[in-house]
PDB file of N, CA and C in Angstrom:
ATOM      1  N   UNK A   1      14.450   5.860  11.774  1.00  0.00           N
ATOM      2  CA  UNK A   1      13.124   5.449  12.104  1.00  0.00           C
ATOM      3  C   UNK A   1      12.651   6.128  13.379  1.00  0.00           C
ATOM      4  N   UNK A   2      13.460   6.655  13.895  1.00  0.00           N
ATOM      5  CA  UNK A   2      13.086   7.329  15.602  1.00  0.00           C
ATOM      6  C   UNK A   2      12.817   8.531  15.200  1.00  0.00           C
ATOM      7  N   UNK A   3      11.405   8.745  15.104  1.00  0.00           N
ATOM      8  CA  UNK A   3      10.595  10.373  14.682  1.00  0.00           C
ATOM      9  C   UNK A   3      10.832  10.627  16.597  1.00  0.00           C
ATOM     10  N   UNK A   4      10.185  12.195  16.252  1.00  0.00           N
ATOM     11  CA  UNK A   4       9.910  12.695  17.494  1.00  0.00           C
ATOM     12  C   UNK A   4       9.284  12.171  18.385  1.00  0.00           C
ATOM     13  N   UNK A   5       9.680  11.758  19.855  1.00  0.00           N
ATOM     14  CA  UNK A   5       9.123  10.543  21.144  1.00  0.00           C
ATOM     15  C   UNK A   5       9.219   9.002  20.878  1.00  0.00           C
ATOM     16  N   UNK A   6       9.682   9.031  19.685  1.00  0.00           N
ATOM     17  CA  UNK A   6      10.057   7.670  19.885  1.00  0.00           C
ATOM     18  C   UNK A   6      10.901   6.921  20.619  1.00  0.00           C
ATOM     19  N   UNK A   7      11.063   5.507  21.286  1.00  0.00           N
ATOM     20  CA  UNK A   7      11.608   5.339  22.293  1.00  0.00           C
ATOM     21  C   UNK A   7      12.923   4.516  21.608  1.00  0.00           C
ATOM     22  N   UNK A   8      14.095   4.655  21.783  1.00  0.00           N
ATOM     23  CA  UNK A   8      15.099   3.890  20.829  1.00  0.00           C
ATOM     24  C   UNK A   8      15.272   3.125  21.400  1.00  0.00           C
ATOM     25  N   UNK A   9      15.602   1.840  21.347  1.00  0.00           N
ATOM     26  CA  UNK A   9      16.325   0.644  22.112  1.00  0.00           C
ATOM     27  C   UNK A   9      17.258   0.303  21.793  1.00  0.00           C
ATOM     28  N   UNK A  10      18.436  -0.573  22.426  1.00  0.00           N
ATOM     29  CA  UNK A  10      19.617  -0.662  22.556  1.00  0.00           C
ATOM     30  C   UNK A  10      19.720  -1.954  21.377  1.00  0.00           C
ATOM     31  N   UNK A  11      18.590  -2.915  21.755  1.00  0.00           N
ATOM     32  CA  UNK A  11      18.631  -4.185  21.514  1.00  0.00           C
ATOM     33  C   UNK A  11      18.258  -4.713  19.963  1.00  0.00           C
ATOM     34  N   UNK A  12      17.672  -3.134  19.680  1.00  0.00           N
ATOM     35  CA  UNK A  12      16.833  -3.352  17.967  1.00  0.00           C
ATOM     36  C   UNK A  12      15.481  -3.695  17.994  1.00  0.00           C
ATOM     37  N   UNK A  13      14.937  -3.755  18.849  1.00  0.00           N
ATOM     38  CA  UNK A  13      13.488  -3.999  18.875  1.00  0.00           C
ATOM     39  C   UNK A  13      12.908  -2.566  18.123  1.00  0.00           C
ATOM     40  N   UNK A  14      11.134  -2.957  18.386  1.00  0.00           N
ATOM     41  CA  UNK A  14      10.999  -1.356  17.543  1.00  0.00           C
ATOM     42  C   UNK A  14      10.018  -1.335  18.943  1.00  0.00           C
ATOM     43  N   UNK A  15       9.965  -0.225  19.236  1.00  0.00           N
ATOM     44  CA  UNK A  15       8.689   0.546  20.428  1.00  0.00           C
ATOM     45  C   UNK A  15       7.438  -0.188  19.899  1.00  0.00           C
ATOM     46  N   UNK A  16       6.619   0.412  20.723  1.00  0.00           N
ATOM     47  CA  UNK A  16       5.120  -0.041  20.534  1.00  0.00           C
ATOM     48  C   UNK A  16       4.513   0.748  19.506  1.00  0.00           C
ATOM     49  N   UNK A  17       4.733   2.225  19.530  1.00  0.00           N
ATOM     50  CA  UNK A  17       4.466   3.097  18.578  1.00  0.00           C
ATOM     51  C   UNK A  17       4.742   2.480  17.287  1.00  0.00           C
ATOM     52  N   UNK A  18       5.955   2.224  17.029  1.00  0.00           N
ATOM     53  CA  UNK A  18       6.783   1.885  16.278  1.00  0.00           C
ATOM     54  C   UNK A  18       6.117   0.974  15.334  1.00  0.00           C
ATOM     55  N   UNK A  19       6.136  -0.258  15.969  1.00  0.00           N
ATOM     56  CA  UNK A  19       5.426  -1.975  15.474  1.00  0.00           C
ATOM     57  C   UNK A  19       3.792  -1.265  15.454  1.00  0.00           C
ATOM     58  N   UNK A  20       3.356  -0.809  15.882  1.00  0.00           N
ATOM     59  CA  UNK A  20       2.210  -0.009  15.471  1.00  0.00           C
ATOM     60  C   UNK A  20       1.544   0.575  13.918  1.00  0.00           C
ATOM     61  N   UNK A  21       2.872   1.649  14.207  1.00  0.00           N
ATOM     62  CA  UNK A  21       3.033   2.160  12.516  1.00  0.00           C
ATOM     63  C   UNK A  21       3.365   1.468  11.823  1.00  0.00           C
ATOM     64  N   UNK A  22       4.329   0.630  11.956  1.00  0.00           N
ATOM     65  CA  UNK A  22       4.420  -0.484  10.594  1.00  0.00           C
ATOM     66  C   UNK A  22       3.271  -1.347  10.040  1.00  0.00           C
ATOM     67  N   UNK A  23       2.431  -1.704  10.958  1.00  0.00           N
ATOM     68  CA  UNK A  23       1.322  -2.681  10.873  1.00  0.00           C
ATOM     69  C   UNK A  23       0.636  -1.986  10.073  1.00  0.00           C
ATOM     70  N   UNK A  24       0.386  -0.706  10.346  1.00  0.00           N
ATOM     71  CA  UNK A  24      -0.696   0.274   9.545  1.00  0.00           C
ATOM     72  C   UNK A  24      -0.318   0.277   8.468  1.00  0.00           C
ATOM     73  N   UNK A  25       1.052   0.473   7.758  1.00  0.00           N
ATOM     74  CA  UNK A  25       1.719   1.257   6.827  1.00  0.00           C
ATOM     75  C   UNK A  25       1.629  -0.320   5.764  1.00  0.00           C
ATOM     76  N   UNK A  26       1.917  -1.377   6.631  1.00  0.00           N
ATOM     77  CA  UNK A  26       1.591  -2.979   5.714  1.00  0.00           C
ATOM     78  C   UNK A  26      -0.020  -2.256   5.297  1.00  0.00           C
ATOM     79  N   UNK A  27      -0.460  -2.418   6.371  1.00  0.00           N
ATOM     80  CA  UNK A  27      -1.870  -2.854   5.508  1.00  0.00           C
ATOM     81  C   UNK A  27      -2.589  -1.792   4.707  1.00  0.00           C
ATOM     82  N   UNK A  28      -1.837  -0.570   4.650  1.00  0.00           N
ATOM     83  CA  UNK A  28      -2.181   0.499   3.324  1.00  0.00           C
ATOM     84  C   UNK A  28      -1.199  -0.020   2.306  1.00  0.00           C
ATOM     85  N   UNK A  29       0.017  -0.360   2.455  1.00  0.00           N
ATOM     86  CA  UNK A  29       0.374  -1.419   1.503  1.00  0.00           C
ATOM     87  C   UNK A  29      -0.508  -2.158   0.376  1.00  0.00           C
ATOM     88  N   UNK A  30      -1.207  -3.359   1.157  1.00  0.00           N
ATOM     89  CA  UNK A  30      -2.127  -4.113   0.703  1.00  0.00           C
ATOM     90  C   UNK A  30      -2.809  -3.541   0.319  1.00  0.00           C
ATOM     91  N   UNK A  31      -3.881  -2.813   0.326  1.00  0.00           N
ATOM     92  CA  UNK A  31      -4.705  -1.956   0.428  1.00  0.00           C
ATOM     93  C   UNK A  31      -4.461  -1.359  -1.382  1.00  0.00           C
ATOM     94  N   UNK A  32      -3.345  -0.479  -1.222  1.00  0.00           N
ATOM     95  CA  UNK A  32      -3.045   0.279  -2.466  1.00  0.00           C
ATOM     96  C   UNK A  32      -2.567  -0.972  -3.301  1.00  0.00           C
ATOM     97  N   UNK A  33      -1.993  -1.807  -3.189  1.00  0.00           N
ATOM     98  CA  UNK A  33      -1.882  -2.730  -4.030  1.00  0.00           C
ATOM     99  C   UNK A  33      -3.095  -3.388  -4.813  1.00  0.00           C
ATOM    100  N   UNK A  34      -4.149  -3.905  -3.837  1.00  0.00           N
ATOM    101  CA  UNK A  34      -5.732  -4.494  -4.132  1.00  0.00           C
ATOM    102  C   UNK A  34      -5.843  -3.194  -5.246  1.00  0.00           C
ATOM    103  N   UNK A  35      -5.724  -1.909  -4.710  1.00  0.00           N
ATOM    104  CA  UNK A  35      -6.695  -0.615  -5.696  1.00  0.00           C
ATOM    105  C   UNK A  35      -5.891  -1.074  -7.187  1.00  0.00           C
ATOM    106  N   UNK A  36      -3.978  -1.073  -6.986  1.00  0.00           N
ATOM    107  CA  UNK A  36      -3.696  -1.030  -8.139  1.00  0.00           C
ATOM    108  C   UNK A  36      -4.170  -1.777  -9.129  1.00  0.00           C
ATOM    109  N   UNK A  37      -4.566  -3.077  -8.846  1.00  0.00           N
ATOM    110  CA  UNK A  37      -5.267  -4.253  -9.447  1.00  0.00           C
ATOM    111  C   UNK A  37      -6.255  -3.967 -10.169  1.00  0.00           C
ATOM    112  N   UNK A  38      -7.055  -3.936  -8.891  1.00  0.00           N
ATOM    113  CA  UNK A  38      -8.261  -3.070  -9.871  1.00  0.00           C
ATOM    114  C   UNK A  38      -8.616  -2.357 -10.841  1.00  0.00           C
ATOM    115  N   UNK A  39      -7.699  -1.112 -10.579  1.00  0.00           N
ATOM    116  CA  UNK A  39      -7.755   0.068 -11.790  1.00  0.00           C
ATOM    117  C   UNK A  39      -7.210  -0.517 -13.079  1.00  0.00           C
ATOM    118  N   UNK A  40      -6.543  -1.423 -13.174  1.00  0.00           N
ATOM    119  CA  UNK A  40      -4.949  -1.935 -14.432  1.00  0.00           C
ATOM    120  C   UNK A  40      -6.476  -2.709 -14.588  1.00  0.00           C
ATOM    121  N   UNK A  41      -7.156  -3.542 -13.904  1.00  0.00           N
ATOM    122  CA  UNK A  41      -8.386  -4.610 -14.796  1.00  0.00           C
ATOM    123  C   UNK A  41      -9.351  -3.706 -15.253  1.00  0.00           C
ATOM    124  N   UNK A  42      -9.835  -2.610 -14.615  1.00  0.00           N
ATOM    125  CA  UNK A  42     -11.182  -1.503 -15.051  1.00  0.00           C
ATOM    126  C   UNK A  42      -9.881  -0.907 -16.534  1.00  0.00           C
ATOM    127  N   UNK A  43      -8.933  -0.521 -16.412  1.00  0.00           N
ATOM    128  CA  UNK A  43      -8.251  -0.332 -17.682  1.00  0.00           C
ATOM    129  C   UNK A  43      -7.963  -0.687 -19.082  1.00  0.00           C
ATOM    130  N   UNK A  44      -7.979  -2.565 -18.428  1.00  0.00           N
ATOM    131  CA  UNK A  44      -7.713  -3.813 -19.831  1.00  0.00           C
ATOM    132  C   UNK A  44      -9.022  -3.434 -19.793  1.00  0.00           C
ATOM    133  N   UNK A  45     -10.147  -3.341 -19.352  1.00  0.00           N
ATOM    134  CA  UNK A  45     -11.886  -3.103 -19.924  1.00  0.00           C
ATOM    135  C   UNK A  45     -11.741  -2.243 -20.277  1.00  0.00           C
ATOM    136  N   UNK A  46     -11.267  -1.114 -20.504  1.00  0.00           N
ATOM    137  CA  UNK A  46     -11.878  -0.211 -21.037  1.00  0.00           C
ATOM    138  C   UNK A  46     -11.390   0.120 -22.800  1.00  0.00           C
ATOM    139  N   UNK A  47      -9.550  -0.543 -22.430  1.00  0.00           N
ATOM    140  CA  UNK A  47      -9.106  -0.865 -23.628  1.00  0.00           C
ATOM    141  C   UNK A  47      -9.703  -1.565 -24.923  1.00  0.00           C
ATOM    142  N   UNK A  48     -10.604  -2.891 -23.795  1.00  0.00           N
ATOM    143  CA  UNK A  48     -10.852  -3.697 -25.066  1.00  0.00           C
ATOM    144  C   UNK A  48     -12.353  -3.063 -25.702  1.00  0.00           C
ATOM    145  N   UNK A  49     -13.111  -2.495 -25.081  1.00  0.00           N
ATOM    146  CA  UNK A  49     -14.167  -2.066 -25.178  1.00  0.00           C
ATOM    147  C   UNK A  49     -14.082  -0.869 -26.446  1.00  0.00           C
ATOM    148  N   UNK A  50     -13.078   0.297 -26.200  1.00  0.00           N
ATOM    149  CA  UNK A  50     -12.550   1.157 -27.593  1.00  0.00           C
ATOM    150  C   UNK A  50     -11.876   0.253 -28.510  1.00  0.00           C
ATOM    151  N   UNK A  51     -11.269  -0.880 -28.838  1.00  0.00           N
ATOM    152  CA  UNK A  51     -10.926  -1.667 -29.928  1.00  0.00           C
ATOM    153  C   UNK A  51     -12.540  -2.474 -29.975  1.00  0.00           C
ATOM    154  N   UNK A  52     -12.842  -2.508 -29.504  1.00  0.00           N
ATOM    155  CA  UNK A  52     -14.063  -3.156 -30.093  1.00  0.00           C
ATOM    156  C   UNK A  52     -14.913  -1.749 -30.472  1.00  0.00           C
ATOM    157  N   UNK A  53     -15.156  -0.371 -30.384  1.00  0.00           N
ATOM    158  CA  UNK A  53     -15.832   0.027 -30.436  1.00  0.00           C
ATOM    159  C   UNK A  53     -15.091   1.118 -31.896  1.00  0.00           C
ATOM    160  N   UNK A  54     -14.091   0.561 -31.995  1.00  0.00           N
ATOM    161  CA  UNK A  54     -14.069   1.621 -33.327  1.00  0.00           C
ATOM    162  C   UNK A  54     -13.829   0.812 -34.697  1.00  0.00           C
ATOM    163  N   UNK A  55     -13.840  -0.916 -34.297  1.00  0.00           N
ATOM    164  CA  UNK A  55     -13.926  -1.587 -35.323  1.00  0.00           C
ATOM    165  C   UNK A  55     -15.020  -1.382 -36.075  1.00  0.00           C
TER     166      UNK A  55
END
């Protein structure tokens, strides 16, 4: 986890940088998760829409 300037600690904590980037990296997490949702529901629509549309 110690990229270039990162500060290592003895104790296991993470730097400021550190707890920084993680926070970010959660909330693109979330983020891409919300999108995956989305797209898989715009998908079941679009599915049901061609079974309905070639009946």
């Amino acid at each position: 986890m110690a990229g270039a300037g990162a500060e290592v600690r003895r104790d296991g904590t993470l730097a400021e940088v550190e707890r920084e980037e993680l926070a970010r990296m959660r909330r693109e997490s979330v983020e891409k998760s919300r999108r995956i949702k989305e797209l898989e529901m715009e998908r079941d629509v679009f599915k049901r829409a061609m079974a309905f549309w070639v009946k």
